[in-house]
Protein backbone atom coordinates (compact mmCIF):
# COMPACT_ATOMS: atom_id res chain seq x y z
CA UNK A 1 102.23 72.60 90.72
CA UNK A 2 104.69 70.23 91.40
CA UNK A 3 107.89 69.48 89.88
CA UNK A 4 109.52 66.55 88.88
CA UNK A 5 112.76 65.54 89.61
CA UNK A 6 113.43 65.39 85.65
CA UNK A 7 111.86 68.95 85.29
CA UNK A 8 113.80 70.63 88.21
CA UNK A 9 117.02 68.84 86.81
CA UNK A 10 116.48 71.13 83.46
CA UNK A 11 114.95 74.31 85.64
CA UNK A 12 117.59 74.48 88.34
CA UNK A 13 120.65 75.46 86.25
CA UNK A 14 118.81 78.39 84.71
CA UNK A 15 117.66 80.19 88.40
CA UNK A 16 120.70 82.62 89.45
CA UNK A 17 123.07 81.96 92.69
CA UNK A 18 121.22 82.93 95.20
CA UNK A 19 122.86 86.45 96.68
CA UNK A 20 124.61 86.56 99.93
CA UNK A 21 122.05 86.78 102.52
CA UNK A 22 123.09 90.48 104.21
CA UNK A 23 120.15 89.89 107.52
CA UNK A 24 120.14 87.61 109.90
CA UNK A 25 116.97 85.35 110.67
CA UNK A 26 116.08 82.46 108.92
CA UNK A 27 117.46 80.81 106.44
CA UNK A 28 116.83 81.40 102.54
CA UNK A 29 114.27 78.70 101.77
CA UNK A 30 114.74 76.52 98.25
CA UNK A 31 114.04 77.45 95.32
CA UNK A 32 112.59 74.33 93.78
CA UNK A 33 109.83 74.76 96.87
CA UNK A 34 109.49 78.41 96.28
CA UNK A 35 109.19 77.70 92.35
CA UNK A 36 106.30 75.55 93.02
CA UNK A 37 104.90 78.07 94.63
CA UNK A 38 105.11 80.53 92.07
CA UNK A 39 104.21 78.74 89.38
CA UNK A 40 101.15 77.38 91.31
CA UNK A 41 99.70 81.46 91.20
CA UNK A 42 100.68 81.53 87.37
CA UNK A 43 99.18 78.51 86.57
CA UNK A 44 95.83 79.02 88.87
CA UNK A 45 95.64 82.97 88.02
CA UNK A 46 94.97 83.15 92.28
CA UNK A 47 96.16 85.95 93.91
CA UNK A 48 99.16 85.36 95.91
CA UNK A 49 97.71 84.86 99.75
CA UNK A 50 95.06 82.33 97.79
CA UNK A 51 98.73 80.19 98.11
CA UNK A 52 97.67 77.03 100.03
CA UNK A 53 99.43 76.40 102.79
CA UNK A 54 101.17 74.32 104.40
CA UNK A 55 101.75 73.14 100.99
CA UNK A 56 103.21 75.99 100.04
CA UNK A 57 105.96 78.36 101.43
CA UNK A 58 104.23 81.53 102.31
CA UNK A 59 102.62 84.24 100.24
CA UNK A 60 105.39 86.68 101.41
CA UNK A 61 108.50 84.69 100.71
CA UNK A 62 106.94 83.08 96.96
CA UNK A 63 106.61 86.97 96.20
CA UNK A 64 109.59 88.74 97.37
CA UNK A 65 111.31 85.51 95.03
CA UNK A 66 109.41 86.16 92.27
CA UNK A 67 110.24 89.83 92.27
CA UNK A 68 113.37 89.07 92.92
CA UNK A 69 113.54 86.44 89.94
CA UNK A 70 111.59 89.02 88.13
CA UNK A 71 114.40 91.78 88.38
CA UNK A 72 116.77 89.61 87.44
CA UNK A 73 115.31 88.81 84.33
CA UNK A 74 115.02 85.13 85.12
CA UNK A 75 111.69 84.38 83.59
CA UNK A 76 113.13 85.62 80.06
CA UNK A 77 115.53 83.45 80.32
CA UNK A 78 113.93 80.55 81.77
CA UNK A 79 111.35 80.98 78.87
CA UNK A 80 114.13 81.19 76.12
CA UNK A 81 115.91 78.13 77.43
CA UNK A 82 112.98 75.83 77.11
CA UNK A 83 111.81 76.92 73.77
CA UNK A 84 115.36 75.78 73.02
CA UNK A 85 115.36 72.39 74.52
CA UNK A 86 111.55 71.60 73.39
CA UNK A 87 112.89 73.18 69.36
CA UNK A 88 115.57 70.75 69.08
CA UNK A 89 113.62 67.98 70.58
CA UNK A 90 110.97 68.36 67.97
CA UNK A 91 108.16 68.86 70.44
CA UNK A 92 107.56 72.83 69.16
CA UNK A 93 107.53 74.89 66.17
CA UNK A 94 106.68 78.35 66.54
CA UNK A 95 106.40 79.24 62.95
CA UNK A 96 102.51 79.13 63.57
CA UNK A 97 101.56 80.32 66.61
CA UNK A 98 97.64 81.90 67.44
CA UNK A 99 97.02 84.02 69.76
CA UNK A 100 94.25 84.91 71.44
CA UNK A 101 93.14 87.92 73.31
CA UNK A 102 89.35 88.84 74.34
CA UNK A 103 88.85 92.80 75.54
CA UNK A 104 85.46 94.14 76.45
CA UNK A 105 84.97 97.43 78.26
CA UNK A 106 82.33 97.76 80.52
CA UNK A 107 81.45 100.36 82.55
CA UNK A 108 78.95 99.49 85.56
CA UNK A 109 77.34 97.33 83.35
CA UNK A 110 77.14 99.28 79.66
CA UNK A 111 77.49 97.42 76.88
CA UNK A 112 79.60 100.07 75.81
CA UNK A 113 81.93 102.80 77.30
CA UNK A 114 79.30 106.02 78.16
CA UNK A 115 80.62 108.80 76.87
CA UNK A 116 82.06 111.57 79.74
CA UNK A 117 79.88 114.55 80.30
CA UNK A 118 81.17 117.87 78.91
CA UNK A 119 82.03 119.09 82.39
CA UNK A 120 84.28 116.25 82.69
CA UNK A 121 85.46 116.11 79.64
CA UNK A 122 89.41 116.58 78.87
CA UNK A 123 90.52 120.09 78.12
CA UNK A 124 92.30 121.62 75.21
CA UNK A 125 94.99 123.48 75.91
């Protein structure tokens, strides 16, 4: 996914100072580039080394930023900050919301979970 110049104007204040880099090598990559890739894997459900490249910044560095983001509590925030903007533009009202969820356990197969044998059932104390 790639970002606009309008939408990275409204997502750049929200992302955290970058901290000091403490190791030498190369220098901390940007992170409207490494956004795109992130949100790329959130958007395709891919796994992360699915990231194309060279249109991407690698796997590695998209990951260690979105854990990084992640600890931070960036996405939260991010998330919170947009509802905001897209509230008091008129362009969302959560005061209906669906959601949808679709479980289904299978087990090699089964329509329905197969229940343990006694040997390996759990044990009351």
């Amino acid at each position: 996914m790639r970002l606009t110049d309008e939408q990275w104007a409204i997502l750049a204040p929200l992302l955290p100072p970058p901290e000091k880099q403490t190791r030498r090598g190369r220098p901390r990559r940007g992170d409207k580039e490494l956004l795109e890739g992130i949100l790329w894997v959130l958007g395709t459900g891919a796994q992360w080394h699915h990231l194309p490249r060279p249109e991407y910044p690698p796997k590695s560095t998209c990951f260690e930023r979105f854990q990084e983001w992640n600890e931070r509590g960036v996405f939260p925030n991010i998330l919170g900050q947009l509802y905001e903007l897209l509230e008091d533009q008129g362009l969302l009202d959560l005061r209906e919301a669906f959601i949808d969820g679709t479980f289904s356990a299978a087990k090699k197969g089964a329509r329905t979970l197969a229940q343990p044998r006694r040997a390996r059932a759990p044990k009351s104390c």
